[in-house]
Protein backbone atom coordinates (compact mmCIF):
# COMPACT_ATOMS: atom_id res chain seq x y z
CA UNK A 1 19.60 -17.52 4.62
CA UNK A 2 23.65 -17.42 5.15
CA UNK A 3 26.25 -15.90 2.78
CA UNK A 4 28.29 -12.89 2.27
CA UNK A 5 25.70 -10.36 0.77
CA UNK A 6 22.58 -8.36 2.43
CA UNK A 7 18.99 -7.25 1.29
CA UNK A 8 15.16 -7.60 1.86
CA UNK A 9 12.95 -9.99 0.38
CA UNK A 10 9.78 -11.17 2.27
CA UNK A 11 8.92 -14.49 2.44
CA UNK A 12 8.80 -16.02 -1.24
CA UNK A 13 10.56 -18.28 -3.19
CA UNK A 14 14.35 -17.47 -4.47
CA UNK A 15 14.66 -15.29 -7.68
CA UNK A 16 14.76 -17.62 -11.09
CA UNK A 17 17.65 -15.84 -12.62
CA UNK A 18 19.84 -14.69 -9.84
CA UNK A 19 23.52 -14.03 -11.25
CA UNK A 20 26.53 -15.00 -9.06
CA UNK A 21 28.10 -12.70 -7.52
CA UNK A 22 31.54 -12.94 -5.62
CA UNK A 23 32.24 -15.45 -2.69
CA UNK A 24 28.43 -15.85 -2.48
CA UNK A 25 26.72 -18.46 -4.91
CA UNK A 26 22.96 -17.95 -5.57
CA UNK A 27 20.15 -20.15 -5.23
CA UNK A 28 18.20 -21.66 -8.33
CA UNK A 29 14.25 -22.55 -7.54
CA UNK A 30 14.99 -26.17 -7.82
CA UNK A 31 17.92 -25.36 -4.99
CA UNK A 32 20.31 -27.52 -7.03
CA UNK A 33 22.92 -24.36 -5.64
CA UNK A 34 23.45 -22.83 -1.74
CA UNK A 35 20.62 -21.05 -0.41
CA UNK A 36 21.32 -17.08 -1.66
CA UNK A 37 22.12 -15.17 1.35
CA UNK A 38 20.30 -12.18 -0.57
CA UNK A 39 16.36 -11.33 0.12
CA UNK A 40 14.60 -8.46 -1.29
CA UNK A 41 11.24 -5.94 -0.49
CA UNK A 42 7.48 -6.10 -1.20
CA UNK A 43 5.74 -2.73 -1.90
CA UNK A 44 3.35 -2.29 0.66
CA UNK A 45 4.24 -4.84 3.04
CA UNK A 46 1.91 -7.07 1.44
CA UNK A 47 1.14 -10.50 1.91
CA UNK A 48 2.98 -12.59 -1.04
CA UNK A 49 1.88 -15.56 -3.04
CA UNK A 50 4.87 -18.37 -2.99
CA UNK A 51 5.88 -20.75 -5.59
CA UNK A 52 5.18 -24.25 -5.68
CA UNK A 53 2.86 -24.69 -3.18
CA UNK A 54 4.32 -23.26 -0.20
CA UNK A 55 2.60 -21.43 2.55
CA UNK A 56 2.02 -17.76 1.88
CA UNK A 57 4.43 -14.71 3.35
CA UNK A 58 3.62 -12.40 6.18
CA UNK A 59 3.22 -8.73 5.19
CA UNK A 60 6.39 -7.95 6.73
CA UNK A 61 9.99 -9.41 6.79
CA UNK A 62 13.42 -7.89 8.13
CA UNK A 63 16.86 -8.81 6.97
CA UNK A 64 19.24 -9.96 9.91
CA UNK A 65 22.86 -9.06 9.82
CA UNK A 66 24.03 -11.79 12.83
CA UNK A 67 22.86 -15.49 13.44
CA UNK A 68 21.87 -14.91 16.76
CA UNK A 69 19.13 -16.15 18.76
CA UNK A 70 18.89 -12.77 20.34
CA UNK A 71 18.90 -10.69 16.93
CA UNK A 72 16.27 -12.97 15.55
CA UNK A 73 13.75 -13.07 18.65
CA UNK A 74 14.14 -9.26 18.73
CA UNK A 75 13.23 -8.86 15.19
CA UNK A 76 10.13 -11.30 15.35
CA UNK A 77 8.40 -9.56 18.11
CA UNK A 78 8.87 -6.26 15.98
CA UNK A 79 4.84 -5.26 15.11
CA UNK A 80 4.68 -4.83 10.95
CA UNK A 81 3.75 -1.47 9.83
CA UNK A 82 2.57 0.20 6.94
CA UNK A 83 4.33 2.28 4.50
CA UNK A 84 3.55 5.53 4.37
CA UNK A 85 1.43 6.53 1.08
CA UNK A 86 0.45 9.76 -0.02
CA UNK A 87 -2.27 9.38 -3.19
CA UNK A 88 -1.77 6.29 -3.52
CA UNK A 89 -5.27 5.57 -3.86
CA UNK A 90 -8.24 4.67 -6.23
CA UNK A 91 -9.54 7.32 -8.22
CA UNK A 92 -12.58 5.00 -8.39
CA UNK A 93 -12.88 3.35 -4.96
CA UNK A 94 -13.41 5.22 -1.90
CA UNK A 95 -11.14 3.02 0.19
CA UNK A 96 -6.99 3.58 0.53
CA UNK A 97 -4.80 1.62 -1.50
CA UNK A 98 -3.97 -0.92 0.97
CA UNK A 99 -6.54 -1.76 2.18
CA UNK A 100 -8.33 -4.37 0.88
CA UNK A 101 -12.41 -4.08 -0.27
CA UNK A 102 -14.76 -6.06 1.49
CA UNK A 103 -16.87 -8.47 -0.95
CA UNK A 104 -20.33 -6.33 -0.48
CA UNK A 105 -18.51 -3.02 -1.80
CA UNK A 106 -16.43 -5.16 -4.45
CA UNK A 107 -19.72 -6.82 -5.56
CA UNK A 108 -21.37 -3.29 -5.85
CA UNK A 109 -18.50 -1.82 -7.81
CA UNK A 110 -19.23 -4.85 -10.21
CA UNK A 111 -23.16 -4.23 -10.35
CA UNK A 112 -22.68 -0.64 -10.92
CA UNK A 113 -20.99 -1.37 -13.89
CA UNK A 114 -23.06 -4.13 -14.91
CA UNK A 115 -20.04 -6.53 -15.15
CA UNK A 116 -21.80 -9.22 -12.32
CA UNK A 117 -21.54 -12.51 -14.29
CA UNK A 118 -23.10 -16.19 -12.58
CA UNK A 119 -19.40 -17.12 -12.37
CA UNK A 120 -17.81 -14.15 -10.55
CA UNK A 121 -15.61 -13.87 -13.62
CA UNK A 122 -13.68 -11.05 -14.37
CA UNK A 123 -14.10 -11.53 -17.91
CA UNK A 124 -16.85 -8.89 -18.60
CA UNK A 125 -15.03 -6.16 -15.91
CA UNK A 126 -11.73 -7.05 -18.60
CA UNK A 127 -14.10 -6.37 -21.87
CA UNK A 128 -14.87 -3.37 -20.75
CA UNK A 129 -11.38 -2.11 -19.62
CA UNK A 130 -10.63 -2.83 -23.57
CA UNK A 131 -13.70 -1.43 -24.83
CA UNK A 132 -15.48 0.66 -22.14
CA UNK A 133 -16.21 4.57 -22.23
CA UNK A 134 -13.14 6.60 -21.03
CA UNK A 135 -15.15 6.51 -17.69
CA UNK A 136 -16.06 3.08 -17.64
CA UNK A 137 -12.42 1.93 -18.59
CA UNK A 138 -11.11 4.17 -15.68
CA UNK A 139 -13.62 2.40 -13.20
CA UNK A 140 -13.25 -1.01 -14.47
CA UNK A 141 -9.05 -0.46 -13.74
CA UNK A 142 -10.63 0.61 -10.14
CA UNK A 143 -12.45 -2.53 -9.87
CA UNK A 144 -9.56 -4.86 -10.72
CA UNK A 145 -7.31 -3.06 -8.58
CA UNK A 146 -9.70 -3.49 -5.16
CA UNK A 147 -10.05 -7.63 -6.28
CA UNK A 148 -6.45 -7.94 -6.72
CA UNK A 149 -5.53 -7.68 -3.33
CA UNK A 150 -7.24 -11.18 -3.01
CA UNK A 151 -4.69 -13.57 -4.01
CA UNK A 152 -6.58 -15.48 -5.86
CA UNK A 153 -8.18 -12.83 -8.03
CA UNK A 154 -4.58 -11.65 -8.38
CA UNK A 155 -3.90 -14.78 -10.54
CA UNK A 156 -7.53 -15.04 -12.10
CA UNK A 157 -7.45 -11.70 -13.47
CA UNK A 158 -4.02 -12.64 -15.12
CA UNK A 159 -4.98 -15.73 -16.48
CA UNK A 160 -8.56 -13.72 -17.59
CA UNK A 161 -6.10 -11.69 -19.65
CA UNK A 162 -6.55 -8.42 -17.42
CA UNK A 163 -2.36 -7.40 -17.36
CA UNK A 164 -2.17 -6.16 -20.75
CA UNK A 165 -5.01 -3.79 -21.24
CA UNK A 166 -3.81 -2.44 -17.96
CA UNK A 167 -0.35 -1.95 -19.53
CA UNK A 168 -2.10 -0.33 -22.44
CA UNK A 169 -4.25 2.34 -20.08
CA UNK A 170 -0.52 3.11 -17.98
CA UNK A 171 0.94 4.25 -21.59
CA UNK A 172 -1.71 5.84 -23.46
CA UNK A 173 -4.91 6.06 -20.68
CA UNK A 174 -6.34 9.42 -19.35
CA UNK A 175 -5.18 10.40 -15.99
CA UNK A 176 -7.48 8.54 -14.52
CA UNK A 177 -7.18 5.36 -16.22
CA UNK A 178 -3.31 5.50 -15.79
CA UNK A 179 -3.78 6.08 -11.67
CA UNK A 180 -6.29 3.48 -11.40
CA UNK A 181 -4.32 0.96 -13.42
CA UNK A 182 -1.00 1.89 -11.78
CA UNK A 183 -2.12 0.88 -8.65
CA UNK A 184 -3.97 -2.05 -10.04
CA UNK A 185 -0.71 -3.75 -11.23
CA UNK A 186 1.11 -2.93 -8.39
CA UNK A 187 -1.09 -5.23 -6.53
CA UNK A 188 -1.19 -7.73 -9.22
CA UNK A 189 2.68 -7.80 -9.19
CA UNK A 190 2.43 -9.01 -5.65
CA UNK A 191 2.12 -12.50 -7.78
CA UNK A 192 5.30 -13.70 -9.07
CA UNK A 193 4.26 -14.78 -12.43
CA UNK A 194 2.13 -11.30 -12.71
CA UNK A 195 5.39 -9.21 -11.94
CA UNK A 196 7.02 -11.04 -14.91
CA UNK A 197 3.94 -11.19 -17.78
CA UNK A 198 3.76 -7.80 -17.06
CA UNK A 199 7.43 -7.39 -18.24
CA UNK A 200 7.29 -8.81 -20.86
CA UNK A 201 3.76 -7.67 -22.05
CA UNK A 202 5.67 -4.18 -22.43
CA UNK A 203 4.54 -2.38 -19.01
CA UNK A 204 8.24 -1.38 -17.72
CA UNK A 205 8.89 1.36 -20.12
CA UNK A 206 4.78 3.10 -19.93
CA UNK A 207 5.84 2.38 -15.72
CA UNK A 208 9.21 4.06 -15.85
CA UNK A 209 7.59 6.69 -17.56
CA UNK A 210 5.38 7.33 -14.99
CA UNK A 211 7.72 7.07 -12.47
CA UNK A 212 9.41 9.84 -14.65
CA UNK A 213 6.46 12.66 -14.94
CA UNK A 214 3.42 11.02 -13.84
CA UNK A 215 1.03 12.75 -11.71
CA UNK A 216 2.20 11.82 -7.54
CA UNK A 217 -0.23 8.96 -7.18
CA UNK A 218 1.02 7.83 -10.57
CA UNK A 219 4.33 7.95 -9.56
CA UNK A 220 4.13 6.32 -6.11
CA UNK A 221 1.91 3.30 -7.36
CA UNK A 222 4.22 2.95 -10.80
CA UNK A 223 7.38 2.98 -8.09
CA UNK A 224 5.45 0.29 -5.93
CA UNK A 225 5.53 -1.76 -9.31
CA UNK A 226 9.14 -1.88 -9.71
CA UNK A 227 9.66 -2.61 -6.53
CA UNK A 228 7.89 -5.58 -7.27
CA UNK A 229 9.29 -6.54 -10.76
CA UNK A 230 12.48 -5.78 -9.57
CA UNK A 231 12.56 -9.22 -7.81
CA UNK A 232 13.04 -11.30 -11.32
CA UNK A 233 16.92 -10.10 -12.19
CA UNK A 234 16.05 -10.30 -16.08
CA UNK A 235 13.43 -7.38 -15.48
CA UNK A 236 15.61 -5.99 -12.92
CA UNK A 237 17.72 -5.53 -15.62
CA UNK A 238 14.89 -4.10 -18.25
CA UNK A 239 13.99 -1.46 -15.71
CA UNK A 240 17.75 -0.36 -15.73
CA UNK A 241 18.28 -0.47 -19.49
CA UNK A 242 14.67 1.52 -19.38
CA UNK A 243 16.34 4.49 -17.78
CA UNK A 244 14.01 3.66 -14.75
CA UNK A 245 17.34 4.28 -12.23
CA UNK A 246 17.42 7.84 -12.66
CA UNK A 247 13.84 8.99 -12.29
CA UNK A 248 14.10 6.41 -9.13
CA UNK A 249 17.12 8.45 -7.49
CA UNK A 250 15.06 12.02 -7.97
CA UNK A 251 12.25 10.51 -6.47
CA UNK A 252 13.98 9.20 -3.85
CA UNK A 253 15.15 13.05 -3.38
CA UNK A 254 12.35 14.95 -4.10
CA UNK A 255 8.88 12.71 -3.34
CA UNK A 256 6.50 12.75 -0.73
CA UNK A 257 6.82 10.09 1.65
CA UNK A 258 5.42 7.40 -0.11
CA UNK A 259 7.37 7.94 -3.04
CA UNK A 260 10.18 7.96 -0.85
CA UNK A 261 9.99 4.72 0.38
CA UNK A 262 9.08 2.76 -2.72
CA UNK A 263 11.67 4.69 -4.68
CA UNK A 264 14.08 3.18 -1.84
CA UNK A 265 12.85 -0.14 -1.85
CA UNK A 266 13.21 -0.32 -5.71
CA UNK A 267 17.11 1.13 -6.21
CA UNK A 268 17.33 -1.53 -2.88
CA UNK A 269 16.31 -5.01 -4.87
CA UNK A 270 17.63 -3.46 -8.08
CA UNK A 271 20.74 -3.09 -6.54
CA UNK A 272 20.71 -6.89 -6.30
CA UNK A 273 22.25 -7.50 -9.23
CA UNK A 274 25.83 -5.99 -9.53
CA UNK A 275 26.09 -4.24 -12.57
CA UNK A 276 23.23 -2.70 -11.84
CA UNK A 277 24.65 -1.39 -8.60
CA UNK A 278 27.54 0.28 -10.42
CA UNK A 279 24.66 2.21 -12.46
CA UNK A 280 23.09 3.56 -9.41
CA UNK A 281 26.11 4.21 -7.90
CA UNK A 282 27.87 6.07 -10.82
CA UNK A 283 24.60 8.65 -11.09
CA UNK A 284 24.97 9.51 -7.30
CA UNK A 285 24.25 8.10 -3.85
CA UNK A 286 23.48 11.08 -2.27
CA UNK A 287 19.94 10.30 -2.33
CA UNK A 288 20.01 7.43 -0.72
CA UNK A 289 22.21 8.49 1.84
CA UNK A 290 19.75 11.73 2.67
CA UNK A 291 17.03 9.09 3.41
CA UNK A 292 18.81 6.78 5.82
CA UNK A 293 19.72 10.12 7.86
CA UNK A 294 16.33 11.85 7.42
CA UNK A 295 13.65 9.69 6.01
CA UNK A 296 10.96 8.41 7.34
CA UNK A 297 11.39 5.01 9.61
CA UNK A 298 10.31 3.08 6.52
CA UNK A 299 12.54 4.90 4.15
CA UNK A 300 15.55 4.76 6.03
CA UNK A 301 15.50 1.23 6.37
CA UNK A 302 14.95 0.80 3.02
CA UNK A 303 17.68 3.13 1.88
CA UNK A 304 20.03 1.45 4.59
CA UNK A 305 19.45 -2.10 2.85
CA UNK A 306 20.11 0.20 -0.37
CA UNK A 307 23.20 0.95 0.42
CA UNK A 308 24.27 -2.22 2.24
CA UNK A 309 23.24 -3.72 -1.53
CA UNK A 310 25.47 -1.04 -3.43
CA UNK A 311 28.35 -1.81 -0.84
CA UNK A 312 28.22 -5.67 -2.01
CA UNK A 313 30.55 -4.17 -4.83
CA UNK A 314 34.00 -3.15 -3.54
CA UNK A 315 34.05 -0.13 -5.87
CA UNK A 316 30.86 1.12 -4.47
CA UNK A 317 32.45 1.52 -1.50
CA UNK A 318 34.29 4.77 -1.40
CA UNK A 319 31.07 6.61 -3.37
CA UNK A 320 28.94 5.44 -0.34
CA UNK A 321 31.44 7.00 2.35
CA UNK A 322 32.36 10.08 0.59
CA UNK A 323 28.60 10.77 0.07
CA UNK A 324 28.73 10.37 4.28
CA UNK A 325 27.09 6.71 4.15
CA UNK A 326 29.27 5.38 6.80
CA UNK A 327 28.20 8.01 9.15
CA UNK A 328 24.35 7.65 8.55
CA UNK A 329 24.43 4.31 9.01
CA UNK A 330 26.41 4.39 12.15
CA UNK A 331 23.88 6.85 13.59
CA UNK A 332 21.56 5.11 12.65
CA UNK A 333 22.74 2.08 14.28
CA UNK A 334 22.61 4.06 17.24
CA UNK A 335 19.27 5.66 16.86
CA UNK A 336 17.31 3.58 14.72
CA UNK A 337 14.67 1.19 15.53
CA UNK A 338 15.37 -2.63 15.91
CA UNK A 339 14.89 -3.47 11.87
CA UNK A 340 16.57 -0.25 10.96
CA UNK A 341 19.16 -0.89 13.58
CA UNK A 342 19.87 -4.69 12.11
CA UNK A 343 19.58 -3.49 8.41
CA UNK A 344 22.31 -0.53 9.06
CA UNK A 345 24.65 -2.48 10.84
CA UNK A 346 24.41 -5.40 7.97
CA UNK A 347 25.86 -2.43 5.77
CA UNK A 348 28.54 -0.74 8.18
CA UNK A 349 29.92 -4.52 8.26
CA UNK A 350 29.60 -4.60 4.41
CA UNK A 351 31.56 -1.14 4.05
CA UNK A 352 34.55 -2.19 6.67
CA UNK A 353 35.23 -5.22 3.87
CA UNK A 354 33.70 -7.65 5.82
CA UNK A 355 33.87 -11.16 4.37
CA UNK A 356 30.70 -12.86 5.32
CA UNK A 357 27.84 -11.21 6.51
CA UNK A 358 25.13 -13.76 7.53
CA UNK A 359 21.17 -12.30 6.53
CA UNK A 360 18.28 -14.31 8.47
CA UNK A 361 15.05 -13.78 7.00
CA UNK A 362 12.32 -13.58 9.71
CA UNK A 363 8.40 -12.36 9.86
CA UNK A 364 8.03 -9.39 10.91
């Protein structure tokens, strides 16, 4: 994708209500306007479900600051890795979130609690989740959230009406049932149409709030979410109004590594839309700017787009550099890995006022 702005999206079709921003018009989903030369980021480096039809993402994809051959060859031979997580797992499952269950220990999850049905329907796992013992509502959140990294449970379990009882368990559950159904919809949001139902079945504000003072896992799976909602800009712009920025830029400051990362990734695609980028940058980029000098390799590439997002806006501009911006980017230029490398330099070419910086989306 060619145009005058930078960010990270993998491989998915363009947002629905993408605003225009100066010298760079956006694309619609029926393409009736230029391709947008903005992408955004996937929480966990996930493989993503596309739109109408089209063949599904990679787990990874980078975001290109020059046309070249060279550039783009150099960043598709770059091996995908992992974000780091730190208890970002299922209180119920004895695998890592991220890793997705094999059908044997997903089918004994659902025999254990009885839920089995002739159909493989998640119907029964979803009555329960409503009406279960606090136990059995806390496992049954564990159970959706190892199916949902199947695609086509992700979608099933929506349709089955699974989202908002979820919602419900992130605002008023036990600890339990908010971890397990945290990380549950932050695989469901993988799916498009999830990461907006979700929305607007009320789960940004009980997610923001766990971003705010939830318990670590809490927070780095609720983070993960946004990341993942942030991609529609109408709920990009419900996180914001939320207050979900500012608990964002302390966790970007003060989380473990996983938090980190996500927290990154999330100011990153939020900072997609421009008035939302003056937010972030009127409460401080300082954050951001610590990561992209001392993060981890995922976080500072994330926190490089970040800023290459918040620079999109002239008036960001000066906030980035005085925070030292310019210089953490132009070390890590000189430092950083290939994608972190490409990603920095995108934003260095943003800050000097450059008019058109080209982004090429490849797989990672």
């Amino acid at each position: 994708m060619v145009g005058a702005k930078l960010s990270v999206r993998p491989p998915r079709s363009p947002a629905s209500s993408a605003k225009a921003r100066p010298a760079s018009p956006k694309a619609t989903k029926a393409g009736s306007r230029p391709a947008s030369p903005k992408t955004k980021v996937k929480a966990q480096g996930s493989p993503k479900s596309s739109k109408g039809g089209k063949t599904k993402g990679s787990p990874k994809a980078k975001a290109l600051s020059a046309t070249s051959s060279d550039g783009a060859a150099a960043a598709a031979e770059m091996p995908a890795t992992e974000w780091p997580t730190g208890e970002g797992t299922s209180r119920s499952g004895d695998g890592p979130l991220g890793r997705a269950s094999s059908p044997e220990s997903l089918a004994g999850d659902l025999a254990s609690l009885n839920l089995m049905s002739d159909r493989g329907s998640f119907g029964s796992v979803i009555n329960v989740l409503r009406h279960g013992s606090d136990k059995e509502r806390e496992d049954a959140a564990g159970v959706l959230l190892k199916a949902a990294f199947n695609e086509v449970n992700q979608q099933v379990i929506a349709e089955s009406g699974g989202l908002l009882p979820l919602v419900e368990l992130c605002r008023s559950g036990t600890e339990g049932q908010k971890h397990n159904a945290a990380g549950a919809l932050s695989i469901l949001s993988r799916n498009d149409d999830n990461a907006v139902a979700i929305a607007t079945l009320g789960g940004v504000p009980p997610l923001v709030e766990l971003v705010r003072c939830g318990s670590p896992g809490q927070k780095e799976l609720a983070a993960g979410t946004l990341v993942n909602m942030a991609f529609d800009d109408d709920v990009a712009a419900s996180i914001a109004q939320c207050g979900g920025l500012a608990p964002l830029l302390v966790l970007a400051r003060d989380g473990t590594a996983g938090q980190k990362v996500r927290a990154a990734a999330a100011l990153r695609n939020l900072a997609y839309t421009e008035s939302i980028a003056s937010a972030i940058a009127a409460l401080g980029v300082e954050p951001i700017v610590q990561l992209v000098a001392s993060g981890s390799a995922a976080a500072k590439e994330q926190a490089a787009g970040a800023l290459g997002n918040l620079a999109l806006d002239s008036r960001n501009r000066s906030v980035i550099q005085r925070a030292g911006g310019f210089d953490a980017l132009s070390y890590l230029v000189q430092a950083g890995n290939p994608g972190q490398r490409a990603v920095a330099d995108a934003a260095l070419k943003i800050l000097a006022h450059a008019e058109e910086v080209a982004c090429v989306v490849v797989k990672g």
